[in-house]
N, C-alpha and C. Protein backbone atom coordinates (compact mmCIF):
# COMPACT_ATOMS: atom_id res chain seq x y z
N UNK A 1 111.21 122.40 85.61
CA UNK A 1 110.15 121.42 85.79
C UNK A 1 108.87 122.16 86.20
N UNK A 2 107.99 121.59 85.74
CA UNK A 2 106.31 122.36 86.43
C UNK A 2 106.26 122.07 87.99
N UNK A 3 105.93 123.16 88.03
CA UNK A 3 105.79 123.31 89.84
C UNK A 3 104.39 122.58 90.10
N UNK A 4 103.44 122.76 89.18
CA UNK A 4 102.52 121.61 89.34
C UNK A 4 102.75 120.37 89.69
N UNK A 5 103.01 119.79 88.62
CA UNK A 5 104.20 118.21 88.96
C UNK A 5 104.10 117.96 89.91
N UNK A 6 105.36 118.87 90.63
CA UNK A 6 106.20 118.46 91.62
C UNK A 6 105.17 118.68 92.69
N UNK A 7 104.17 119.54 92.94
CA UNK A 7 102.87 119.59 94.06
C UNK A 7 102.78 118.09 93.70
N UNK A 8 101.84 117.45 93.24
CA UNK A 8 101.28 115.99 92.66
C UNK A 8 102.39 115.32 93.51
N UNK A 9 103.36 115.33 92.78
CA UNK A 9 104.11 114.50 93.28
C UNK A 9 104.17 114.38 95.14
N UNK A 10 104.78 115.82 95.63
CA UNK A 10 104.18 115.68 97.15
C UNK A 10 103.37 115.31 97.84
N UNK A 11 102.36 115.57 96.85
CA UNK A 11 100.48 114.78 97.09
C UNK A 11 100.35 113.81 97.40
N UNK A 12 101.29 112.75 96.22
CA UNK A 12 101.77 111.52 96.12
C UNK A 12 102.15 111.06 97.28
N UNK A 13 103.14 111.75 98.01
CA UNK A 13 104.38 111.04 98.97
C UNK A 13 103.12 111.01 100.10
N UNK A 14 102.10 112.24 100.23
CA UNK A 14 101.34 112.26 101.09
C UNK A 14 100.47 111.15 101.39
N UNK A 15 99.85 110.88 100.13
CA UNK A 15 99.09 110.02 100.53
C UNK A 15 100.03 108.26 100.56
N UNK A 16 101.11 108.31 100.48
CA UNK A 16 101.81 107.06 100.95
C UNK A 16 102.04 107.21 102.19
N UNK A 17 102.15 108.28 103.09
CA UNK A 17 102.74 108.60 104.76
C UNK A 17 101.07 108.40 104.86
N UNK A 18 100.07 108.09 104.54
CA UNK A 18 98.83 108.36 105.41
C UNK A 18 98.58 106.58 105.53
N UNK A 19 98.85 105.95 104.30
CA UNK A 19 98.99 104.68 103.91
C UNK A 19 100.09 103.90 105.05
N UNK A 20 100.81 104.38 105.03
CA UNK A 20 102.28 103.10 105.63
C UNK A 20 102.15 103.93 107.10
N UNK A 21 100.93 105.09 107.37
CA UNK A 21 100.61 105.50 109.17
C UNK A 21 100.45 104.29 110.21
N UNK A 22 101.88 104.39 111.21
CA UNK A 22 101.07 103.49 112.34
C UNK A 22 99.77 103.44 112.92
N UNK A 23 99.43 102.72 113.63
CA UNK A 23 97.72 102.81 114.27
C UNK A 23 99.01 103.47 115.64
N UNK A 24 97.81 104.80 116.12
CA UNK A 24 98.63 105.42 117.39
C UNK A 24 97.38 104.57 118.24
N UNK A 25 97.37 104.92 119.13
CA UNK A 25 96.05 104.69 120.28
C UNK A 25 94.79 105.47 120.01
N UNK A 26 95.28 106.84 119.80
CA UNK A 26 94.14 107.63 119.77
C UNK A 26 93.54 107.86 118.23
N UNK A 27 94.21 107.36 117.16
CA UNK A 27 93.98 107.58 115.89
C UNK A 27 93.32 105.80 115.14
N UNK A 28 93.40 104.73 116.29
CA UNK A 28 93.83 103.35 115.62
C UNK A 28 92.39 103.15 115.00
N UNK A 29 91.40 103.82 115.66
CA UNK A 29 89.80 103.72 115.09
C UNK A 29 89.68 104.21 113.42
N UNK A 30 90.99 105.56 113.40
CA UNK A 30 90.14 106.12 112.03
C UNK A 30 91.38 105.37 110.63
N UNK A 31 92.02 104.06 111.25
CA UNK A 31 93.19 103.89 110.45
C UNK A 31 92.81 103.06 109.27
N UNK A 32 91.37 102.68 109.50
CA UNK A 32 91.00 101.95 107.90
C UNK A 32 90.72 103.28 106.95
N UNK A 33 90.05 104.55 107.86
CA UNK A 33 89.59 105.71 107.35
C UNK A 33 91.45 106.54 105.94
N UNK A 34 92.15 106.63 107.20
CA UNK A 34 93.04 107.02 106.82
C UNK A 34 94.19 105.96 105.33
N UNK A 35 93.80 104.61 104.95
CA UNK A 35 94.38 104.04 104.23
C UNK A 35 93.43 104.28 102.56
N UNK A 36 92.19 104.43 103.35
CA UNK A 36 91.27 104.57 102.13
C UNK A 36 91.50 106.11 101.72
N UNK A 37 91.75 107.24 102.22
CA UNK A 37 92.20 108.39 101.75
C UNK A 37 93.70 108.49 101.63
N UNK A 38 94.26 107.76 102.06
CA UNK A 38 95.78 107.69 101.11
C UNK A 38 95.95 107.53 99.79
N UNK A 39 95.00 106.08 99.64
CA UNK A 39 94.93 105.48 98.06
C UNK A 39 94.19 106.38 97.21
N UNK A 40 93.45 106.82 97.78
CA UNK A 40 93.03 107.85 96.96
C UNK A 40 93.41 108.80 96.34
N UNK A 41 94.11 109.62 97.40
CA UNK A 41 94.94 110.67 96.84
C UNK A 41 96.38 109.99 95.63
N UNK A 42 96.78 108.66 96.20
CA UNK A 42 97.30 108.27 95.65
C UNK A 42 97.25 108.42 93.99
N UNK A 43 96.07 107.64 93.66
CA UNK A 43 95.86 107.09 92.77
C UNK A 43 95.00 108.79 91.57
N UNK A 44 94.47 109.70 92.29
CA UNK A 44 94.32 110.75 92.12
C UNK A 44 95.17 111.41 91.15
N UNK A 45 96.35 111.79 92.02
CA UNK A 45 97.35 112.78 92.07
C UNK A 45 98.55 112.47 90.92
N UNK A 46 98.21 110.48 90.84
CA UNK A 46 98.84 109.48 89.99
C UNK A 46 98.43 109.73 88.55
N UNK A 47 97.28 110.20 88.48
CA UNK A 47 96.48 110.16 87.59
C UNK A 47 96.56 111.38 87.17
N UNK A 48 96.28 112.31 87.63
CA UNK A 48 96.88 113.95 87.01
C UNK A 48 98.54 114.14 86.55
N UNK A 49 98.87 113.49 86.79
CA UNK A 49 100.74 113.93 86.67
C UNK A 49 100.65 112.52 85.53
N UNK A 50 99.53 111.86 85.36
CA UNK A 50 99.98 110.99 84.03
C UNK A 50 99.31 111.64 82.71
N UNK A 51 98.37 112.77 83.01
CA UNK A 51 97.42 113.49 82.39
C UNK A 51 98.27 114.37 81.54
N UNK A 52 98.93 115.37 82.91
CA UNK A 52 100.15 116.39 81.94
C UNK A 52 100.84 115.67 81.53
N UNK A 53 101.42 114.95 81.72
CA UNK A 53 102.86 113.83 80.75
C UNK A 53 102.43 114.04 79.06
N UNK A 54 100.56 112.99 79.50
CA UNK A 54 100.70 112.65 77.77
C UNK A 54 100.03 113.87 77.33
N UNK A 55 99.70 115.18 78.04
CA UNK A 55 99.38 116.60 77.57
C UNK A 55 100.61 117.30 76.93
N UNK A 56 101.69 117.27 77.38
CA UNK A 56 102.76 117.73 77.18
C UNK A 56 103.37 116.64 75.65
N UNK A 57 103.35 115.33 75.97
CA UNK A 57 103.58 114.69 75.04
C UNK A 57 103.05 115.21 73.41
N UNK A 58 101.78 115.49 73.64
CA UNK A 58 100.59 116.13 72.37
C UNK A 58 101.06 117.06 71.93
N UNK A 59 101.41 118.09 72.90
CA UNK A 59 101.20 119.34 72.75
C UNK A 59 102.97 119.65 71.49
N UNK A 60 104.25 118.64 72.22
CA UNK A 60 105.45 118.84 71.64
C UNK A 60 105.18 118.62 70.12
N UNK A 61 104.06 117.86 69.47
CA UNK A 61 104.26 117.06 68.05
C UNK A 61 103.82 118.10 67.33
């Protein structure tokens, strides 16, 4: 498997642990901060690993 990928993919899991983060006490101020850079990376990282798919898809024909 591409070791790329599988980074993305971690990227992925990352920005879902920043997303589903409790509010601590000392962090609860930056927790709208921290949902809006989850989705991001989310949707990012979502978006590159759908990039190689249909790159790889092209490239097999």
């Amino acid at each position: 498997m591409n070791q790329t990928a599988v980074l993305f993919l971690a990227c992925i899991l990352a920005g879902f642990a920043l997303v589903k983060m409790p509010a601590i006490s000392f962090l609860a101020g930056l927790s709208s901060f921290f949902h809006v850079i989850g989705a991001l990376a989310i949707l990012i990282f979502a978006l590159a690993i759908l990039y190689y798919g249909v790159k790889a898809l092209i490239k097999s024909k």
